[in-house]
C-alpha atoms as a PDB file:
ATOM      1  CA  UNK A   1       0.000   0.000   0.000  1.00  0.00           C
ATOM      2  CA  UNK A   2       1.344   3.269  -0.493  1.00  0.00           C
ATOM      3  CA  UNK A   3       0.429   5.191   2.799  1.00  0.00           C
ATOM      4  CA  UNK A   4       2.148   2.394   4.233  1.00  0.00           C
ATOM      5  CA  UNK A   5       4.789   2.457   2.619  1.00  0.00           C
ATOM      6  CA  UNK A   6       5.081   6.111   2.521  1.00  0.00           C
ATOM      7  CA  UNK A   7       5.086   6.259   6.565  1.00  0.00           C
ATOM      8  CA  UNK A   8       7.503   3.623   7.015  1.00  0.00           C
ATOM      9  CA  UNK A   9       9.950   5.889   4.587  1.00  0.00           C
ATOM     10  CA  UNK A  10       9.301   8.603   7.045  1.00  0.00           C
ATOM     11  CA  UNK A  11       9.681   7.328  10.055  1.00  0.00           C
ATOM     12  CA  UNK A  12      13.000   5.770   8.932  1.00  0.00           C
ATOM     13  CA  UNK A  13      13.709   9.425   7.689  1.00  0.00           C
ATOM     14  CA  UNK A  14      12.924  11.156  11.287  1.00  0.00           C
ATOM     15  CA  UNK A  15      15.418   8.335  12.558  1.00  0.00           C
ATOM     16  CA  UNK A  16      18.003   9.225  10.122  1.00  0.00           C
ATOM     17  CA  UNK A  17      17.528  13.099  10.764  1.00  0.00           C
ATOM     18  CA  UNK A  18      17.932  12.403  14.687  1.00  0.00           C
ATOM     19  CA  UNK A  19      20.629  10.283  14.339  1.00  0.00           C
ATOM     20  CA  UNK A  20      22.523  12.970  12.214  1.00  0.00           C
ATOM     21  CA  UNK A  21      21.515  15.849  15.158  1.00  0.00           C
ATOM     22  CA  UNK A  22      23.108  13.403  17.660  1.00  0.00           C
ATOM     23  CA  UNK A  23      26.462  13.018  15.712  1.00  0.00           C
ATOM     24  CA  UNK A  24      26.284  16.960  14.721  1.00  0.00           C
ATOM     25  CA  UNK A  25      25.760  18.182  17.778  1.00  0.00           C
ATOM     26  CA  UNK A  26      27.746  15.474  20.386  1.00  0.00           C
ATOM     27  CA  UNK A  27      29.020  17.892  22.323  1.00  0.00           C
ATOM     28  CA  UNK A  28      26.406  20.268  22.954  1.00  0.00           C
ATOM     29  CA  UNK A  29      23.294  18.657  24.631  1.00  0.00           C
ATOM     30  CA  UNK A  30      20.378  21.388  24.250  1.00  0.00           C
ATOM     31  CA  UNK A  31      21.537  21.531  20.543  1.00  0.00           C
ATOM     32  CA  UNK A  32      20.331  18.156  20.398  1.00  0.00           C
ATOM     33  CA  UNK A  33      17.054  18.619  21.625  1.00  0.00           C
ATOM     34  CA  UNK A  34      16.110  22.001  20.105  1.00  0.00           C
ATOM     35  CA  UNK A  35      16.847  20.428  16.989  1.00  0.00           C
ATOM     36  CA  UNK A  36      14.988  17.001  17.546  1.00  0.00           C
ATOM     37  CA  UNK A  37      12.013  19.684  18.243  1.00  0.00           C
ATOM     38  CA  UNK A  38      12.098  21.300  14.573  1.00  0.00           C
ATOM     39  CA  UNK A  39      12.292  17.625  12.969  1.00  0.00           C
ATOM     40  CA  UNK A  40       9.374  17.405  14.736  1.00  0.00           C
ATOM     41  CA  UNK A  41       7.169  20.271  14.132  1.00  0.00           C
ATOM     42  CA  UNK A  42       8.323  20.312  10.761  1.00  0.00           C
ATOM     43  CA  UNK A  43       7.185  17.050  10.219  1.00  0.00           C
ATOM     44  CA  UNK A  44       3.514  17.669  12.043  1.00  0.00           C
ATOM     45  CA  UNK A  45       3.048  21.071   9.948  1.00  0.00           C
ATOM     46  CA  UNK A  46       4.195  19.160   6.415  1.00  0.00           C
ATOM     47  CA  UNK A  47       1.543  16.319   7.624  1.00  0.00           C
ATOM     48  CA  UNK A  48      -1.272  17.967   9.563  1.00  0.00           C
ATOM     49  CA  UNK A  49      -4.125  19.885   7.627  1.00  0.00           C
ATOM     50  CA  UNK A  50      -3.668  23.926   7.203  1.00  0.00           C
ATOM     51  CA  UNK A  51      -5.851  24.953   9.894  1.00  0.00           C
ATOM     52  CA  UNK A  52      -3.824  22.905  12.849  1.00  0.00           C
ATOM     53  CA  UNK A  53      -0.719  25.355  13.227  1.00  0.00           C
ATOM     54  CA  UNK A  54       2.078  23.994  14.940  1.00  0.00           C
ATOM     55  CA  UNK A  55       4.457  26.256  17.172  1.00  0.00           C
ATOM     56  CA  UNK A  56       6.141  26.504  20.256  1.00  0.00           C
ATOM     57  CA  UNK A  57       5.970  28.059  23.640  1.00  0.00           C
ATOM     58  CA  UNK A  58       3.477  29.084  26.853  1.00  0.00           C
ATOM     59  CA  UNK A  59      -0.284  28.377  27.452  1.00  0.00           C
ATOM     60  CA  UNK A  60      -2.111  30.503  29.837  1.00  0.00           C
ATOM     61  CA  UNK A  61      -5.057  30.206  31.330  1.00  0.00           C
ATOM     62  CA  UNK A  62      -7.881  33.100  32.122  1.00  0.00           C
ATOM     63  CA  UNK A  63      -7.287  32.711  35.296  1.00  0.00           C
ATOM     64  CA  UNK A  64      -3.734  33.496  35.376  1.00  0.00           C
ATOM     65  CA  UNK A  65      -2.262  29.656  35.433  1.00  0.00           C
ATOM     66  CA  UNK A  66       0.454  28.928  32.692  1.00  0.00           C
ATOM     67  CA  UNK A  67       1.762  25.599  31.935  1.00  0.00           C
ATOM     68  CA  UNK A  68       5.128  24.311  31.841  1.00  0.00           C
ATOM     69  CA  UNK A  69       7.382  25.833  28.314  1.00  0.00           C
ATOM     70  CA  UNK A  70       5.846  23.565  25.751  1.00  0.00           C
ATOM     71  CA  UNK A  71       8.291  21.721  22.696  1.00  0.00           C
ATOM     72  CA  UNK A  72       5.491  22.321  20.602  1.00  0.00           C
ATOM     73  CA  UNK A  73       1.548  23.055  20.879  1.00  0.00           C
ATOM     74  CA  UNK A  74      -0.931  22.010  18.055  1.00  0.00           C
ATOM     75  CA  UNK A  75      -3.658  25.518  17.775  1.00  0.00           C
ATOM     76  CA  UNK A  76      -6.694  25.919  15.754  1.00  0.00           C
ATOM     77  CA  UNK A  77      -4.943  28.551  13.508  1.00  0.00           C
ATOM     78  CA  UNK A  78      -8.129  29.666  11.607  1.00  0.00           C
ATOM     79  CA  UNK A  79      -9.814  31.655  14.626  1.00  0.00           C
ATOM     80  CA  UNK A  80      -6.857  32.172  16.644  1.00  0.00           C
ATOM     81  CA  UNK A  81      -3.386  33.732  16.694  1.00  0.00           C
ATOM     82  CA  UNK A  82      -1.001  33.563  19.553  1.00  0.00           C
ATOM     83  CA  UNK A  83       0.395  36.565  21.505  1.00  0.00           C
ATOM     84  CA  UNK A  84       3.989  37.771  20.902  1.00  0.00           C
ATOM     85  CA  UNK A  85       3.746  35.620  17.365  1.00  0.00           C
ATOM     86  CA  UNK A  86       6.955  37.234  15.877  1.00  0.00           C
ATOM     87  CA  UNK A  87       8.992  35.526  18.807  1.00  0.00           C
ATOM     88  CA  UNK A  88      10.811  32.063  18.927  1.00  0.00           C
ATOM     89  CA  UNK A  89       8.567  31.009  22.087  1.00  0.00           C
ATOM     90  CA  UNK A  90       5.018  32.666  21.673  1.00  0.00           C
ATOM     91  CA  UNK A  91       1.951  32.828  24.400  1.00  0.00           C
ATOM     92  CA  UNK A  92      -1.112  30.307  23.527  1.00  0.00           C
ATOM     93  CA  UNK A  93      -4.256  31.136  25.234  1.00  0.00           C
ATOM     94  CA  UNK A  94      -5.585  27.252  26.684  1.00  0.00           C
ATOM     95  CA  UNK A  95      -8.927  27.775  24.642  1.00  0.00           C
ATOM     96  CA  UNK A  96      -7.389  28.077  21.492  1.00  0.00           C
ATOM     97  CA  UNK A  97      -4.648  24.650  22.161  1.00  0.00           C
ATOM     98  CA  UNK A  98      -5.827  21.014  20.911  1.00  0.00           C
ATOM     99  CA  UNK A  99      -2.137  19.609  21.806  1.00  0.00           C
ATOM    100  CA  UNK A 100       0.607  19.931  24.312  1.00  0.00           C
ATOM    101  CA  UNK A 101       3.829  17.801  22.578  1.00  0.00           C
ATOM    102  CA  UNK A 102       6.901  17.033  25.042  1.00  0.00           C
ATOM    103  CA  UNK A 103      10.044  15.710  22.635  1.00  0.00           C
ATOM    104  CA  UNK A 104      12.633  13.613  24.324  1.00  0.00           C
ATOM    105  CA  UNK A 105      15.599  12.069  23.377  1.00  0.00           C
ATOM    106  CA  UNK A 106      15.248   9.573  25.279  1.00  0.00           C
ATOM    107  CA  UNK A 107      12.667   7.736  26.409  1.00  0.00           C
ATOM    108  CA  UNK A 108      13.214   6.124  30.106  1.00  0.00           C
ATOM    109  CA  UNK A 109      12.146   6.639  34.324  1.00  0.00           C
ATOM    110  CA  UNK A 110      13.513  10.278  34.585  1.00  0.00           C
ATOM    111  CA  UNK A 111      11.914  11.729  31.395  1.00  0.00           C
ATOM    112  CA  UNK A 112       8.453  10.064  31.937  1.00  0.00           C
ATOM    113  CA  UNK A 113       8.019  11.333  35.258  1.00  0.00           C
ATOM    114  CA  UNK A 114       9.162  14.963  33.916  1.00  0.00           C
ATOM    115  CA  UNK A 115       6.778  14.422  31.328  1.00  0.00           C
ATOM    116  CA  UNK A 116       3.546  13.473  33.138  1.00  0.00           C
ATOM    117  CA  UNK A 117       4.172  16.249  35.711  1.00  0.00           C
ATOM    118  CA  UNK A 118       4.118  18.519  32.871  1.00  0.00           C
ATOM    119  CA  UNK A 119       0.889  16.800  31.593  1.00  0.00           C
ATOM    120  CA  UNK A 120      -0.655  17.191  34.565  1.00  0.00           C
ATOM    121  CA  UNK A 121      -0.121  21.032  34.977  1.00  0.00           C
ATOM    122  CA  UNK A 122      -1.330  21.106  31.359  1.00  0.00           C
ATOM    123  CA  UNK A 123      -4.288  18.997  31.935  1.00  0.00           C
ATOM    124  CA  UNK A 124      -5.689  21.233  34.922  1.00  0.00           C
ATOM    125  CA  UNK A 125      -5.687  24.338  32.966  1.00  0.00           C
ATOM    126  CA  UNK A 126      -9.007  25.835  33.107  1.00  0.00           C
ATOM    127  CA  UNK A 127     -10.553  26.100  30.003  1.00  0.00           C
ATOM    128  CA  UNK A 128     -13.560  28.118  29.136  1.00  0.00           C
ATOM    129  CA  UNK A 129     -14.513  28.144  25.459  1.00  0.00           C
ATOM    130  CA  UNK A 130     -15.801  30.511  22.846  1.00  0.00           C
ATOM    131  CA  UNK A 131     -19.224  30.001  20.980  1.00  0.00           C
ATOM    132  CA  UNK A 132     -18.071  31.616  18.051  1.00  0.00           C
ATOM    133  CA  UNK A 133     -18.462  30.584  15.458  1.00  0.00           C
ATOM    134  CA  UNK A 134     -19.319  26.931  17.488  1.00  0.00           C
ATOM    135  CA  UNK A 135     -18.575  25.413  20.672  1.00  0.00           C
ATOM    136  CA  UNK A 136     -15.926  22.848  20.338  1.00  0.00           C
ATOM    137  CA  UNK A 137     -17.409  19.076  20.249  1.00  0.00           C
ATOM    138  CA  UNK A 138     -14.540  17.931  22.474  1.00  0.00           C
ATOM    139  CA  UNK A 139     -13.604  20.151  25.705  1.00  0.00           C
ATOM    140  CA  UNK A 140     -10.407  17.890  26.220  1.00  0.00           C
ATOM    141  CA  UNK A 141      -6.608  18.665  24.807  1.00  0.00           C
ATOM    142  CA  UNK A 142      -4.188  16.055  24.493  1.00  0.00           C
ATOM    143  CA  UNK A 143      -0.930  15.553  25.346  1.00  0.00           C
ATOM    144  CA  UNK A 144       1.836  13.841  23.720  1.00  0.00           C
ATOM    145  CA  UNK A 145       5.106  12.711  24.596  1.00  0.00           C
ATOM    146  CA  UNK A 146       7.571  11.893  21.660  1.00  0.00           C
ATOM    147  CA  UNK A 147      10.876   9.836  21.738  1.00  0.00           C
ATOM    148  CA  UNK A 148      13.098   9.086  19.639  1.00  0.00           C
ATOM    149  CA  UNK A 149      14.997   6.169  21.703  1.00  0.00           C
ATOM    150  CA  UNK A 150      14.158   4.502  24.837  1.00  0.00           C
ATOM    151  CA  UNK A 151      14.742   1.732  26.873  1.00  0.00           C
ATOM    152  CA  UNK A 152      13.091  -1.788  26.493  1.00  0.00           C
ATOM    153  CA  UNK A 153       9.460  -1.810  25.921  1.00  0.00           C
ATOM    154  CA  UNK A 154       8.889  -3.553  29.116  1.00  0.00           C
ATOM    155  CA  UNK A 155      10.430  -1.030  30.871  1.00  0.00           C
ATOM    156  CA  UNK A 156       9.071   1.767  29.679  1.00  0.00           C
ATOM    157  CA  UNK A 157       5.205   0.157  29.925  1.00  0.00           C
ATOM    158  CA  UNK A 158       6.611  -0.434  33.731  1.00  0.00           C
ATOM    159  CA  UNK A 159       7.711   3.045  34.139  1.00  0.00           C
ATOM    160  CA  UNK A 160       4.498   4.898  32.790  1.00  0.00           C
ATOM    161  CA  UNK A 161       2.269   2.476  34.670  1.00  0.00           C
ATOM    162  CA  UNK A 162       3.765   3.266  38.146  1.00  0.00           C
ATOM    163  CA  UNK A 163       3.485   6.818  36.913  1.00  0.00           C
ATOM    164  CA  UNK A 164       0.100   7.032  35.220  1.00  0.00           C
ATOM    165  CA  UNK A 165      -1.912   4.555  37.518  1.00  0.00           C
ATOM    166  CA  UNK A 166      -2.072   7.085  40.620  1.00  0.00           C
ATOM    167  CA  UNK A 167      -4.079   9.426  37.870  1.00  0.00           C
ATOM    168  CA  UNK A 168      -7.405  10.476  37.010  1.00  0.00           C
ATOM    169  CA  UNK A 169      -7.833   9.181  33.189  1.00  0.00           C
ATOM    170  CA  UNK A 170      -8.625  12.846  32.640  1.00  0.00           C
ATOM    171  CA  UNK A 171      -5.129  14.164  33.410  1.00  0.00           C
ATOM    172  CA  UNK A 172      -3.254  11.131  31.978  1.00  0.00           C
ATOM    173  CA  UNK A 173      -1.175  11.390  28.730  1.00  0.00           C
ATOM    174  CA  UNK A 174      -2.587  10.579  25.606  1.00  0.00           C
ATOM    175  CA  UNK A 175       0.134   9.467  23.256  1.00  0.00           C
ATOM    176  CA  UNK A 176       3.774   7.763  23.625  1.00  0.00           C
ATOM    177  CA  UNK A 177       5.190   7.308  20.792  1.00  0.00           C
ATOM    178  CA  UNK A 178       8.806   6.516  19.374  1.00  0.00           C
ATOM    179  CA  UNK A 179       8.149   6.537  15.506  1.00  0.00           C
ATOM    180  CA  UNK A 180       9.906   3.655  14.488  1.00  0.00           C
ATOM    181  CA  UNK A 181       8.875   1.296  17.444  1.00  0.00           C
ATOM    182  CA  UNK A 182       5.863   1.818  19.887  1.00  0.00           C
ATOM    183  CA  UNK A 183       2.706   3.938  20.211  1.00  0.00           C
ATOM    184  CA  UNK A 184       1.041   3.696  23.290  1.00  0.00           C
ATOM    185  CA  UNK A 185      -2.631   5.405  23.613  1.00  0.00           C
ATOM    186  CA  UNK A 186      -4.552   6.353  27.044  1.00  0.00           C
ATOM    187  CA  UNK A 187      -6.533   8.548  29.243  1.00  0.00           C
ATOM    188  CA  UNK A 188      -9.354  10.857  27.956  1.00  0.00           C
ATOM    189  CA  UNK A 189      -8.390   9.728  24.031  1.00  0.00           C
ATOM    190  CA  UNK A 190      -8.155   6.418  24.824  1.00  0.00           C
ATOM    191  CA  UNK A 191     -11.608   6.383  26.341  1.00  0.00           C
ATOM    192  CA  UNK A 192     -13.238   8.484  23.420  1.00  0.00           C
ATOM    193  CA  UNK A 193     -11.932   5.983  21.604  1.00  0.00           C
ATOM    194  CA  UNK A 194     -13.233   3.135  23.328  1.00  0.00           C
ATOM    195  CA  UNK A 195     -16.327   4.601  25.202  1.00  0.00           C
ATOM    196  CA  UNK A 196     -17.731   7.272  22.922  1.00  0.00           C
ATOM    197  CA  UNK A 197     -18.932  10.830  23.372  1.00  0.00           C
ATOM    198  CA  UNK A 198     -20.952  11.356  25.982  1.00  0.00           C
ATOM    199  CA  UNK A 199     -24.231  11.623  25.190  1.00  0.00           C
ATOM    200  CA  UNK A 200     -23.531   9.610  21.717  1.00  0.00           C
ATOM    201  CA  UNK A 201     -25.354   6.578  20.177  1.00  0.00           C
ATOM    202  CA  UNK A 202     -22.033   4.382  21.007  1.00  0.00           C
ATOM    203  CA  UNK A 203     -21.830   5.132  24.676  1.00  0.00           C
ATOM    204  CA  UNK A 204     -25.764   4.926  25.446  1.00  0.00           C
ATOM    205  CA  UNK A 205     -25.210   1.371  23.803  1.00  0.00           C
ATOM    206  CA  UNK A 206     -22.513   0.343  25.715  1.00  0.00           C
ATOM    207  CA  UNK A 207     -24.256   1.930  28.837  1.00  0.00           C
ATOM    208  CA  UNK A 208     -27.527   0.340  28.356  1.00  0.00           C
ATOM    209  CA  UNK A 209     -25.835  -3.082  27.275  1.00  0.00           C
ATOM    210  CA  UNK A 210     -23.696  -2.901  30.745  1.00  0.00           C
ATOM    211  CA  UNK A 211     -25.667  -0.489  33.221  1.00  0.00           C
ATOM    212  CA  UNK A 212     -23.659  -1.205  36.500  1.00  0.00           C
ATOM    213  CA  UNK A 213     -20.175  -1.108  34.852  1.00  0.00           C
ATOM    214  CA  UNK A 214     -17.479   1.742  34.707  1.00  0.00           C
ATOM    215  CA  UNK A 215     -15.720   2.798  31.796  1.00  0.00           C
ATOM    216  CA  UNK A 216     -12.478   1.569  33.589  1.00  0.00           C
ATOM    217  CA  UNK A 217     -14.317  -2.182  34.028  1.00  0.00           C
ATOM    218  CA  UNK A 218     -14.960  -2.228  30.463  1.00  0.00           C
ATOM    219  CA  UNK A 219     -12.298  -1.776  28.497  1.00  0.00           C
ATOM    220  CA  UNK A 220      -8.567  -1.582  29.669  1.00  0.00           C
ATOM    221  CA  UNK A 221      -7.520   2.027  29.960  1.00  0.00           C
ATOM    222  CA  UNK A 222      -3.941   1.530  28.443  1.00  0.00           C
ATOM    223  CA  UNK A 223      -3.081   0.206  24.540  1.00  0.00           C
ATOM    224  CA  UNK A 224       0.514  -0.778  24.408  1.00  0.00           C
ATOM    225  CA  UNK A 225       1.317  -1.548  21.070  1.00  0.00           C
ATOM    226  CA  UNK A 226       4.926  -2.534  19.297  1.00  0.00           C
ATOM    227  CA  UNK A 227       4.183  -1.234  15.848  1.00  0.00           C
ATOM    228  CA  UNK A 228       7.545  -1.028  14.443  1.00  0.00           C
ATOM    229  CA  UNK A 229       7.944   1.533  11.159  1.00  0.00           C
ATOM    230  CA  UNK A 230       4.125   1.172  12.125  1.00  0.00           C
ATOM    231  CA  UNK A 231       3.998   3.341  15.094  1.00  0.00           C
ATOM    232  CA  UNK A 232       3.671   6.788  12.925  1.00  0.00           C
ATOM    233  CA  UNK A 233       1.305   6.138  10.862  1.00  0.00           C
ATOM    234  CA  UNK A 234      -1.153   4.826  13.053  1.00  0.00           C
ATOM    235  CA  UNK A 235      -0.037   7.807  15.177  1.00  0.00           C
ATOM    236  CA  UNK A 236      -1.034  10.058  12.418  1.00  0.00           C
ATOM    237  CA  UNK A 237      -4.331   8.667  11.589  1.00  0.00           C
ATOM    238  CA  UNK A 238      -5.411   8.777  15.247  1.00  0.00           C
ATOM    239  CA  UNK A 239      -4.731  12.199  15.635  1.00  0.00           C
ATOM    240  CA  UNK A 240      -6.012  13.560  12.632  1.00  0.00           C
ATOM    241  CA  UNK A 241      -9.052  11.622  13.182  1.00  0.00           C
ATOM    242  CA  UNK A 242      -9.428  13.240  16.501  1.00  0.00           C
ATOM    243  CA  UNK A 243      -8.422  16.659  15.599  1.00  0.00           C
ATOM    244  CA  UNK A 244     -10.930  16.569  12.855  1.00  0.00           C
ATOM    245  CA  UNK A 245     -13.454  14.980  15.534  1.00  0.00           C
ATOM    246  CA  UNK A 246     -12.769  18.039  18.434  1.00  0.00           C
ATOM    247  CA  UNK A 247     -14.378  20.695  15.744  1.00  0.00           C
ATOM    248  CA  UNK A 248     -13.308  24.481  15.913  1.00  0.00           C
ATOM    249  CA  UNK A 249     -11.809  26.840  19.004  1.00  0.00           C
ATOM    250  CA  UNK A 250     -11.845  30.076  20.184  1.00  0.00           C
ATOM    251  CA  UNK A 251     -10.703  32.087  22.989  1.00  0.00           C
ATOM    252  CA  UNK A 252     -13.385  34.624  24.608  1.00  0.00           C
ATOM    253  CA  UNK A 253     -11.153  37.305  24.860  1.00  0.00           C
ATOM    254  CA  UNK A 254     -13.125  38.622  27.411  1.00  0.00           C
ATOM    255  CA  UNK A 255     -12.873  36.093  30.205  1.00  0.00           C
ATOM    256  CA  UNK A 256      -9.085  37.030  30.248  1.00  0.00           C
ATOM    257  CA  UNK A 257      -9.872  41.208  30.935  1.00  0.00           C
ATOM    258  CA  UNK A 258      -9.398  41.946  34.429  1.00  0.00           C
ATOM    259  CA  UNK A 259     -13.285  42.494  35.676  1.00  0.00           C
ATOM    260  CA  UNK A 260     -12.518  45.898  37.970  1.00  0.00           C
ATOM    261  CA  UNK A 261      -9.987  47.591  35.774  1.00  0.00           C
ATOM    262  CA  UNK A 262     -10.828  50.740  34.166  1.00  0.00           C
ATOM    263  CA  UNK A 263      -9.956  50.877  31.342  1.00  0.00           C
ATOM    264  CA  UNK A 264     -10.912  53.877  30.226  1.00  0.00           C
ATOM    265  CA  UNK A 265     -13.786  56.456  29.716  1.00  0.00           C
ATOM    266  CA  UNK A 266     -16.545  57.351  27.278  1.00  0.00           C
ATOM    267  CA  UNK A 267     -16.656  61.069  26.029  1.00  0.00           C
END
């Protein structure tokens, strides 16, 4: 098939490109990542349909909250625009975000814990959306952590268990993925996935089917999955489906204008 094939070229191709940023750039560390970042992004804006921009930075919250410096952030570029956009690292307002993305080299204990601490903070955000010119049809954002090496994959599914099991599927991650080896799906993708909207055909179904049972006693909450030169394009299809799924955003400006301040007079 040729999407097949033409996935399996690239993820041999972002392999080759981070293997060359590792030799370039041996003795300078943060070289190494920044650069692993732009394979990255450029790879998600050459792939991704026009209206997802891709971009790095903050996301802030009306109420003040920011999260953690994000690698990169997937935005609904058609009815929003970040603040400071001229800058390397620009401000995302939360409403406007559909992905957090956290690129490691390396996939093992340390950088999964950083990782789903920064998820976390991300997933808490408070999020109040605009109407125009439609309410989104999914309130969630997802977050993503990339590799592009890691330790065995029983390790790592150890590792992320002890890490992810203490959470709310709501503030989980909802992608690992190293593109030429594993893809791992959970939390609040995983059980759109699995469980449906709320509200939709699917889930009334399921709940009417099994009308004492959790989502969490229905279906396992975790999909660990060796893919091999595999792992992106399922990747990709996921998320597009999902991105094309979650509808439009917008910020309301106004629930980030400071409700006392003056700011000015009429005449």
């Amino acid at each position: 098939m040729v999407l097949d094939d033409y996935y399996s070229y690239l993820s041999r191709n972002l392999k080759q490109k981070s293997d060359h940023v590792r030799t370039a750039f041996r003795t300078h560390n943060p070289s190494v990542g920044e650069n692993r970042e732009v394979i990255v992004q450029e790879f998600l804006k050459e792939h991704l349909p026009f209206a997802f921009g891709v971009d790095t930075g903050l996301i802030l919250s009306e109420d003040g909250e920011f999260s953690n410096q994000a690698d990169l952030v997937v935005y609904d570029q058609l009815y929003n625009s970040a603040l400071y956009p001229t800058m390397l690292n620009k401000l995302f307002l939360v409403e406007s975000v559909y992905a957090m993305i956290e690129v490691k080299t390396h996939i093992n204990r340390e950088t999964i814990k950083d990782a789903i601490e920064k998820c976390v903070r991300f997933k808490k955000l408070k999020r109040s959306f605009s109407g125009v010119p439609s309410y989104p049809k999914i309130n969630d954002s997802l977050f993503i952590l990339w590799g592009f090496e890691g330790t065995s994959n029983e390790s790592i599914k150890k590792n992320i268990l002890e890490e992810v099991d203490k959470l709310s599927i709501e503030i989980q991650p909802d992608f690992i993925i190293i593109p030429d080896r594993i893809l791992i799906s959970m939390g609040s993708y995983r059980k759109l996935s699995k469980y449906g909207m709320e509200g939709s055909p699917h889930r009334e179904a399921i709940n009417q089917q099994f009308p004492d049972k959790k989502y969490e006693e229905l279906f396992s909450p975790y999909l660990f999955s060796d893919l091999g030169q595999n792992s992106l394009l399922n990747f990709i299809v996921w998320l597009s489906s999902w991105l094309h799924g979650a509808g439009t955003r917008s910020v309301p400006l106004q629930s980030y204008l400071e409700i006392d301040k003056e700011y000015g007079y009429q005449f």
